[in-house]
PDB file of N, CA and C in Angstrom:
ATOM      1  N   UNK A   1      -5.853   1.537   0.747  1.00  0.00           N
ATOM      2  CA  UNK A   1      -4.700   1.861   1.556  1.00  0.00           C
ATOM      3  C   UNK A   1      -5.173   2.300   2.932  1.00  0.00           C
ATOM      4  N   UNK A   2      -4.514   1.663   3.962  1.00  0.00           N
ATOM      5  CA  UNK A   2      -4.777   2.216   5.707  1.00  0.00           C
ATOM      6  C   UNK A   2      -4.445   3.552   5.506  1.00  0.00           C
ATOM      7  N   UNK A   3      -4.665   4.160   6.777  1.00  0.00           N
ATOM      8  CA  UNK A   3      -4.138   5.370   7.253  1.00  0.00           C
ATOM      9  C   UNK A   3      -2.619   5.225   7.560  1.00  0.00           C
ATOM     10  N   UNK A   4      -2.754   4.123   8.612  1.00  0.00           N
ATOM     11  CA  UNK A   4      -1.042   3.810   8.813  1.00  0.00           C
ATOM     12  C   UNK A   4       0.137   3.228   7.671  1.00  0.00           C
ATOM     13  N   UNK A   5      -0.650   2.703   7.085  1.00  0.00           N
ATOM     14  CA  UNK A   5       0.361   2.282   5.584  1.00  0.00           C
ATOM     15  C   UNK A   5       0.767   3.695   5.042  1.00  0.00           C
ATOM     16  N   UNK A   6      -0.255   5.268   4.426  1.00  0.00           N
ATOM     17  CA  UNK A   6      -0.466   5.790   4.393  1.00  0.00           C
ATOM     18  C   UNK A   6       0.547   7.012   5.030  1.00  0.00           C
ATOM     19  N   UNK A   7       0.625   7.028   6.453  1.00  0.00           N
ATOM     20  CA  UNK A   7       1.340   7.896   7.234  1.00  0.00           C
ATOM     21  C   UNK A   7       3.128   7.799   6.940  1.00  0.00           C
ATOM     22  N   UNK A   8       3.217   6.806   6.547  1.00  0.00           N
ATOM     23  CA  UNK A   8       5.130   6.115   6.204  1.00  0.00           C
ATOM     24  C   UNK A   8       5.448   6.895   5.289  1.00  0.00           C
ATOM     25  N   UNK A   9       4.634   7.824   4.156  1.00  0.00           N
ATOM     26  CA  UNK A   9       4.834   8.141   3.258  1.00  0.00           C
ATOM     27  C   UNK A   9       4.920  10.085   3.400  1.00  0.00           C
ATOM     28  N   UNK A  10       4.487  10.555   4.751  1.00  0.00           N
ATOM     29  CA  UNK A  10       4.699  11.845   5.158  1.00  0.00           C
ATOM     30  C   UNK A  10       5.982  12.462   5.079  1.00  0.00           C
ATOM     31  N   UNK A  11       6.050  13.642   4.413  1.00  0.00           N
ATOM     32  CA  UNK A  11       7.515  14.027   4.022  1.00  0.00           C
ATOM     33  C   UNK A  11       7.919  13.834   2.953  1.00  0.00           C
ATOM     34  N   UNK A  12       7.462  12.896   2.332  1.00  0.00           N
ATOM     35  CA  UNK A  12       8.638  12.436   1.259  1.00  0.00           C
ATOM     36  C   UNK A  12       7.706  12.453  -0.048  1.00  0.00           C
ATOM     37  N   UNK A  13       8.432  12.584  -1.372  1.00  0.00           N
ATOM     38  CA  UNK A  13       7.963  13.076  -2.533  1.00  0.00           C
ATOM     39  C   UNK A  13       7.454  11.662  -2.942  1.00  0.00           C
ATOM     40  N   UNK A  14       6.486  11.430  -3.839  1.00  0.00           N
ATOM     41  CA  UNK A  14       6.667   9.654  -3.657  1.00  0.00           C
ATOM     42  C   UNK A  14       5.595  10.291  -5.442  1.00  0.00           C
ATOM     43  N   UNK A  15       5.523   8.924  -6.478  1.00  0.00           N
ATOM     44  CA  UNK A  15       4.910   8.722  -7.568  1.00  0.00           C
ATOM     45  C   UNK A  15       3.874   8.032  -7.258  1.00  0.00           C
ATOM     46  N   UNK A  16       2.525   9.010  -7.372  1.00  0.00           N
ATOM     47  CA  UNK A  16       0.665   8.629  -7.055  1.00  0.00           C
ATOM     48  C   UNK A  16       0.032   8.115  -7.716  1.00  0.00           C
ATOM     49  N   UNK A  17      -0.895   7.656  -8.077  1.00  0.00           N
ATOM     50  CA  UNK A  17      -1.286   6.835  -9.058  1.00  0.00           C
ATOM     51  C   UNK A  17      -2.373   6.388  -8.561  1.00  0.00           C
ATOM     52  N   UNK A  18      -4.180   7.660  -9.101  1.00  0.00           N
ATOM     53  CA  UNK A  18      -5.112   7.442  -8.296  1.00  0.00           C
ATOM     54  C   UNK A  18      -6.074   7.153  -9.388  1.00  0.00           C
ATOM     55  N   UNK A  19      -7.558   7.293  -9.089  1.00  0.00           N
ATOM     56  CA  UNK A  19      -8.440   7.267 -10.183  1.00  0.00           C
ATOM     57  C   UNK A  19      -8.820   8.706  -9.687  1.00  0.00           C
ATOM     58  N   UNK A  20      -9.550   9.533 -10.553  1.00  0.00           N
ATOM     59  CA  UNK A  20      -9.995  10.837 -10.545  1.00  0.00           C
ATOM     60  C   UNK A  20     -11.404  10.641 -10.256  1.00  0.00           C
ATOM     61  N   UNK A  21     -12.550  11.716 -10.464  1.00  0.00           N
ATOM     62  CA  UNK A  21     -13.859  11.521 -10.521  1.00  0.00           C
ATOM     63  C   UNK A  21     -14.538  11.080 -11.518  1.00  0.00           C
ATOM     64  N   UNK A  22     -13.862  10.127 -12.875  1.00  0.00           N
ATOM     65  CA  UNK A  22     -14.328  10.010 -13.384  1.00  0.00           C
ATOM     66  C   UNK A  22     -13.658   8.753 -14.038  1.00  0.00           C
ATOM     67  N   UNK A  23     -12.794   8.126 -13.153  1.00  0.00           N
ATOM     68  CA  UNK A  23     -12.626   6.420 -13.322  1.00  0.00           C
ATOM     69  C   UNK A  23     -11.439   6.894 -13.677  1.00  0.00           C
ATOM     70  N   UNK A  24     -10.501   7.678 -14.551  1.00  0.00           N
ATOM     71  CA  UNK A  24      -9.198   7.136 -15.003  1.00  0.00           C
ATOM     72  C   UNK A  24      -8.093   7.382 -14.351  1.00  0.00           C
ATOM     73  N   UNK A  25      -7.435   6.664 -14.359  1.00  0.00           N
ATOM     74  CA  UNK A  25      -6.265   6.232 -13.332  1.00  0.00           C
ATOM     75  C   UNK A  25      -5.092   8.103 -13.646  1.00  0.00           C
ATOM     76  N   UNK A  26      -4.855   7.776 -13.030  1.00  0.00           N
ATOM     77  CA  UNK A  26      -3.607   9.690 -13.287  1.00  0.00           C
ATOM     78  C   UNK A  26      -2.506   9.267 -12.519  1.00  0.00           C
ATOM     79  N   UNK A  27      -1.243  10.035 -12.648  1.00  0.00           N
ATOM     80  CA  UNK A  27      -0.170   9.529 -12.236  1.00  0.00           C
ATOM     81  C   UNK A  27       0.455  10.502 -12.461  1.00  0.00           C
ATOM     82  N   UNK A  28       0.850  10.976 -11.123  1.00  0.00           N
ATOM     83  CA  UNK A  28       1.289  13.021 -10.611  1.00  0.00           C
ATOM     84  C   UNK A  28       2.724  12.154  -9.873  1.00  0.00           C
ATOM     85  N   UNK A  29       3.979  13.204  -9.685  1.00  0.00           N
ATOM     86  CA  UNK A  29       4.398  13.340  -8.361  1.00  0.00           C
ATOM     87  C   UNK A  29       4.071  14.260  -7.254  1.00  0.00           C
ATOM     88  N   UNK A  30       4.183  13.406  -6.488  1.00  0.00           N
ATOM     89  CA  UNK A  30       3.864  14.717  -5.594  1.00  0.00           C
ATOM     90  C   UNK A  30       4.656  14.747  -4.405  1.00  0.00           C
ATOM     91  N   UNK A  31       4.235  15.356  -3.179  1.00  0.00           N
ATOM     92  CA  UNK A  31       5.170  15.738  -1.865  1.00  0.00           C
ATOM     93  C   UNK A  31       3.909  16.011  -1.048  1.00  0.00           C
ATOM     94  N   UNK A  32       3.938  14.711   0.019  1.00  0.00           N
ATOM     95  CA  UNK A  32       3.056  14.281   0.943  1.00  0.00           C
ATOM     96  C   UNK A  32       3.590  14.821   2.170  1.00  0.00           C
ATOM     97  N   UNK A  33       2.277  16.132   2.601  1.00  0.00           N
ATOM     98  CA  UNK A  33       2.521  17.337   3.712  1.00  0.00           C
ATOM     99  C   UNK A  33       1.806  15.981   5.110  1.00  0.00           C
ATOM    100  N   UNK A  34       0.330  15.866   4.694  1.00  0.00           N
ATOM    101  CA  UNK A  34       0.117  14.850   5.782  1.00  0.00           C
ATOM    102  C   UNK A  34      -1.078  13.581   5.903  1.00  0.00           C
ATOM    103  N   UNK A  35      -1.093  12.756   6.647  1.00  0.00           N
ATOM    104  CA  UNK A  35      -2.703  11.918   6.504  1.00  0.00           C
ATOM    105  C   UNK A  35      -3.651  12.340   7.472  1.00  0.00           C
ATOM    106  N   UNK A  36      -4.782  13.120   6.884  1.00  0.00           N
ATOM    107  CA  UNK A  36      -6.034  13.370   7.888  1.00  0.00           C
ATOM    108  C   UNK A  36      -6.991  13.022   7.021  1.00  0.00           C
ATOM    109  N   UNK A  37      -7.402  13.148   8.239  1.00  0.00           N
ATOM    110  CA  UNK A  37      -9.927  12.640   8.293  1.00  0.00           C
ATOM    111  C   UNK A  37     -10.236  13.681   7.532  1.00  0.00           C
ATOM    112  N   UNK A  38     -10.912  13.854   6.333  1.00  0.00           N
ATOM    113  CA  UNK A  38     -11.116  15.223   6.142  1.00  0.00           C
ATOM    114  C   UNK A  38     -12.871  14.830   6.018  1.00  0.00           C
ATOM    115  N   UNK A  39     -13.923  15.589   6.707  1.00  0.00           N
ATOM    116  CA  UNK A  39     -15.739  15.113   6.683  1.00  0.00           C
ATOM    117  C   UNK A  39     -15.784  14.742   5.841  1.00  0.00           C
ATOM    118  N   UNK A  40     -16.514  13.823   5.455  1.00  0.00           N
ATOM    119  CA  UNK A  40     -17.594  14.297   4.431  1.00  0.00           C
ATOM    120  C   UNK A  40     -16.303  13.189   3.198  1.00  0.00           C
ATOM    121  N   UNK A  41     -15.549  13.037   3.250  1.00  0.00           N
ATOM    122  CA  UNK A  41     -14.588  12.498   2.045  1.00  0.00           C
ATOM    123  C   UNK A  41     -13.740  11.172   2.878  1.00  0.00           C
ATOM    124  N   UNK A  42     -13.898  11.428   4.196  1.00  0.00           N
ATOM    125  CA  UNK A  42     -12.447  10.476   4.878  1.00  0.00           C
ATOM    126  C   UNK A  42     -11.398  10.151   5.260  1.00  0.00           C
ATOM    127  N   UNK A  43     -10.495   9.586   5.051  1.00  0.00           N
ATOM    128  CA  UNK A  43      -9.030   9.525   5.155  1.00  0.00           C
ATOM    129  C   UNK A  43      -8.365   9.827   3.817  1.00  0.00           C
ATOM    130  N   UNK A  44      -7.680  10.798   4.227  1.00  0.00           N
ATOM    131  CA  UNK A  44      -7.102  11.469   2.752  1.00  0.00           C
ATOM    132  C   UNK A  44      -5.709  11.847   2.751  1.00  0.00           C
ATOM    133  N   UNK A  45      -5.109  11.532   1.275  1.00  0.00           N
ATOM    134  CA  UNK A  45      -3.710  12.397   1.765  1.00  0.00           C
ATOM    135  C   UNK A  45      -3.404  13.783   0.872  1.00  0.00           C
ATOM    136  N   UNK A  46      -2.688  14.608   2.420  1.00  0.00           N
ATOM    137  CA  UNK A  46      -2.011  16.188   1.740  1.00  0.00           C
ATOM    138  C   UNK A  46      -1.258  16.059   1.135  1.00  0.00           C
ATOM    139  N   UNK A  47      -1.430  16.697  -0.074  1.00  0.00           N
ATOM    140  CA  UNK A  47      -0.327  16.713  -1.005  1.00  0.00           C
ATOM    141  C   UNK A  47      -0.082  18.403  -1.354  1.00  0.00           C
ATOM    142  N   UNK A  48       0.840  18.354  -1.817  1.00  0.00           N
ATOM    143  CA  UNK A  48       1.127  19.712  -3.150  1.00  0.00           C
ATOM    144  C   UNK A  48       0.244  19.785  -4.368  1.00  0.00           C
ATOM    145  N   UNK A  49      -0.049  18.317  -4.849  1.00  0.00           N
ATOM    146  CA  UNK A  49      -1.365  18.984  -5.612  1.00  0.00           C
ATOM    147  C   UNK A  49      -3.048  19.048  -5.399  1.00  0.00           C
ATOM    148  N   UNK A  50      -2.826  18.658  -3.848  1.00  0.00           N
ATOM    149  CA  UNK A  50      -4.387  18.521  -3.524  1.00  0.00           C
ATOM    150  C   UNK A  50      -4.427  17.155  -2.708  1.00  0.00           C
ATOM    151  N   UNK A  51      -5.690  17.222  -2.464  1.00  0.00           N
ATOM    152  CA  UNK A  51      -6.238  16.364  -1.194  1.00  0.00           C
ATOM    153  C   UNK A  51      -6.835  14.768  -2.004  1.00  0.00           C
ATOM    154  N   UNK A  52      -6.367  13.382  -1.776  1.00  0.00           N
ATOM    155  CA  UNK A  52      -6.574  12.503  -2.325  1.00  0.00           C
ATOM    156  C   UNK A  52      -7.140  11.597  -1.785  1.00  0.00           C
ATOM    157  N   UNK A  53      -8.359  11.279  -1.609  1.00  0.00           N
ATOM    158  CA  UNK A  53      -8.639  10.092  -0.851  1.00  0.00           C
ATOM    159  C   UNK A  53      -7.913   8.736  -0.985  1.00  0.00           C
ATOM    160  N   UNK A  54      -7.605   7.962   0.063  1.00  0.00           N
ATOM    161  CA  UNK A  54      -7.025   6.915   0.300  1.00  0.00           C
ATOM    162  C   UNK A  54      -7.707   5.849  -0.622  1.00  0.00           C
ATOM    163  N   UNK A  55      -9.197   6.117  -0.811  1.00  0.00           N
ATOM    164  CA  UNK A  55      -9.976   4.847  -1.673  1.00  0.00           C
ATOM    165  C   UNK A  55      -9.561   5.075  -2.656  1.00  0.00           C
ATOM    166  N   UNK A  56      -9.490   5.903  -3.414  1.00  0.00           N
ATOM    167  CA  UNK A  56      -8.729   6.116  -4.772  1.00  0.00           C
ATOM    168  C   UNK A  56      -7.410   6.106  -5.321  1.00  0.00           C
ATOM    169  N   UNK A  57      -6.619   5.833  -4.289  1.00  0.00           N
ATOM    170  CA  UNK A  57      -5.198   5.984  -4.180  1.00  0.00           C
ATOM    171  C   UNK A  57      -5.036   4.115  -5.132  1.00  0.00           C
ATOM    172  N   UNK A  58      -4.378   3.957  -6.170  1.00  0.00           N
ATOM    173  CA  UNK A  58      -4.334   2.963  -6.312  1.00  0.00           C
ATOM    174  C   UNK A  58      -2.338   2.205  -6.564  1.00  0.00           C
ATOM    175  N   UNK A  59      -1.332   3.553  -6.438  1.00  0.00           N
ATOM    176  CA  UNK A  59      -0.308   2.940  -6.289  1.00  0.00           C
ATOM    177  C   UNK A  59       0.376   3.959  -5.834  1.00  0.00           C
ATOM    178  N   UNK A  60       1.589   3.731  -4.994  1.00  0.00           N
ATOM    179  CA  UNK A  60       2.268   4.905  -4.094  1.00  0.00           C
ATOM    180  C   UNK A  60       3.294   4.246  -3.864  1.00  0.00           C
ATOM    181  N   UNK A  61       4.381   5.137  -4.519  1.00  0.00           N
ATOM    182  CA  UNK A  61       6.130   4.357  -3.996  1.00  0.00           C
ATOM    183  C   UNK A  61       6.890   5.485  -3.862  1.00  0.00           C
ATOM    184  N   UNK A  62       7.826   5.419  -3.197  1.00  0.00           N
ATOM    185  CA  UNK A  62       8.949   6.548  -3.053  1.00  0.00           C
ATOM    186  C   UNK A  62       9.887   6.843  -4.118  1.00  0.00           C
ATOM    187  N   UNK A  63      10.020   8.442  -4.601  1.00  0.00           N
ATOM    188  CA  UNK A  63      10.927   8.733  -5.617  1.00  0.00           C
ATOM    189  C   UNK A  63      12.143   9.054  -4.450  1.00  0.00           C
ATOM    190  N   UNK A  64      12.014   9.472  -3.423  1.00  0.00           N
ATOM    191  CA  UNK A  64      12.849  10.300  -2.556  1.00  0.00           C
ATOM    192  C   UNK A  64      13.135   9.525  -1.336  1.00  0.00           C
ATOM    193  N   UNK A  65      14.357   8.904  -1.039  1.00  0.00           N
ATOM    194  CA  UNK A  65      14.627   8.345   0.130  1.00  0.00           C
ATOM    195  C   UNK A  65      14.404   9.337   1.732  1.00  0.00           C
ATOM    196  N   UNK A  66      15.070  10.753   0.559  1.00  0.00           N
ATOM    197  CA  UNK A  66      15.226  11.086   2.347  1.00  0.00           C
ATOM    198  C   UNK A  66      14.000  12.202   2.468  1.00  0.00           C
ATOM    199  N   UNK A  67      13.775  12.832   3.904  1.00  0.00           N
ATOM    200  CA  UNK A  67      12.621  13.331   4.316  1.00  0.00           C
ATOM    201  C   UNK A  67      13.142  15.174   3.078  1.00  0.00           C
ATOM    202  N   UNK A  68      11.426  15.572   2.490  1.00  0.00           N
ATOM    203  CA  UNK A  68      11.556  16.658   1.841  1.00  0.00           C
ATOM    204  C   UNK A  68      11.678  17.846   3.114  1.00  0.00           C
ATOM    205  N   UNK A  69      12.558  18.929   2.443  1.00  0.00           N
ATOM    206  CA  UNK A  69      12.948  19.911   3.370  1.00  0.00           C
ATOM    207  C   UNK A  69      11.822  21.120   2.989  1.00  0.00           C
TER     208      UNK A  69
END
């Protein structure tokens, strides 16, 4: 996933669907605060449950049309 594909998804609660550190796929909701560079790891996204790299990110769709308050 880009950064900019990535950034569309700020605000809004959306269903994640990454691999962890140890290959298996997980599948959280969450509520995406923002997309930054973080050293040392890359392009990553803020979440409520933690920081996700974009390489691992393997599916991301919106539960929530409108922006979280």
């Amino acid at each position: 996933m880009l950064i900019s594909d990535a950034k569309t998804f700020v605000g809004l609660v959306v269903d994640l669907t990454y691999t962890n550190r140890r290959g298996e796929e997980v599948n959280e909701i969450a509520e995406v605060f923002d997309v930054n560079f973080v050293p040392m790891y890359g392009p990553c996204l803020i979440t409520d449950i933690g920081d996700i790299r974009l390489d691992r990110v393997c599916a991301l769709s919106r539960l929530a049309e409108q922006k979280a308050a």
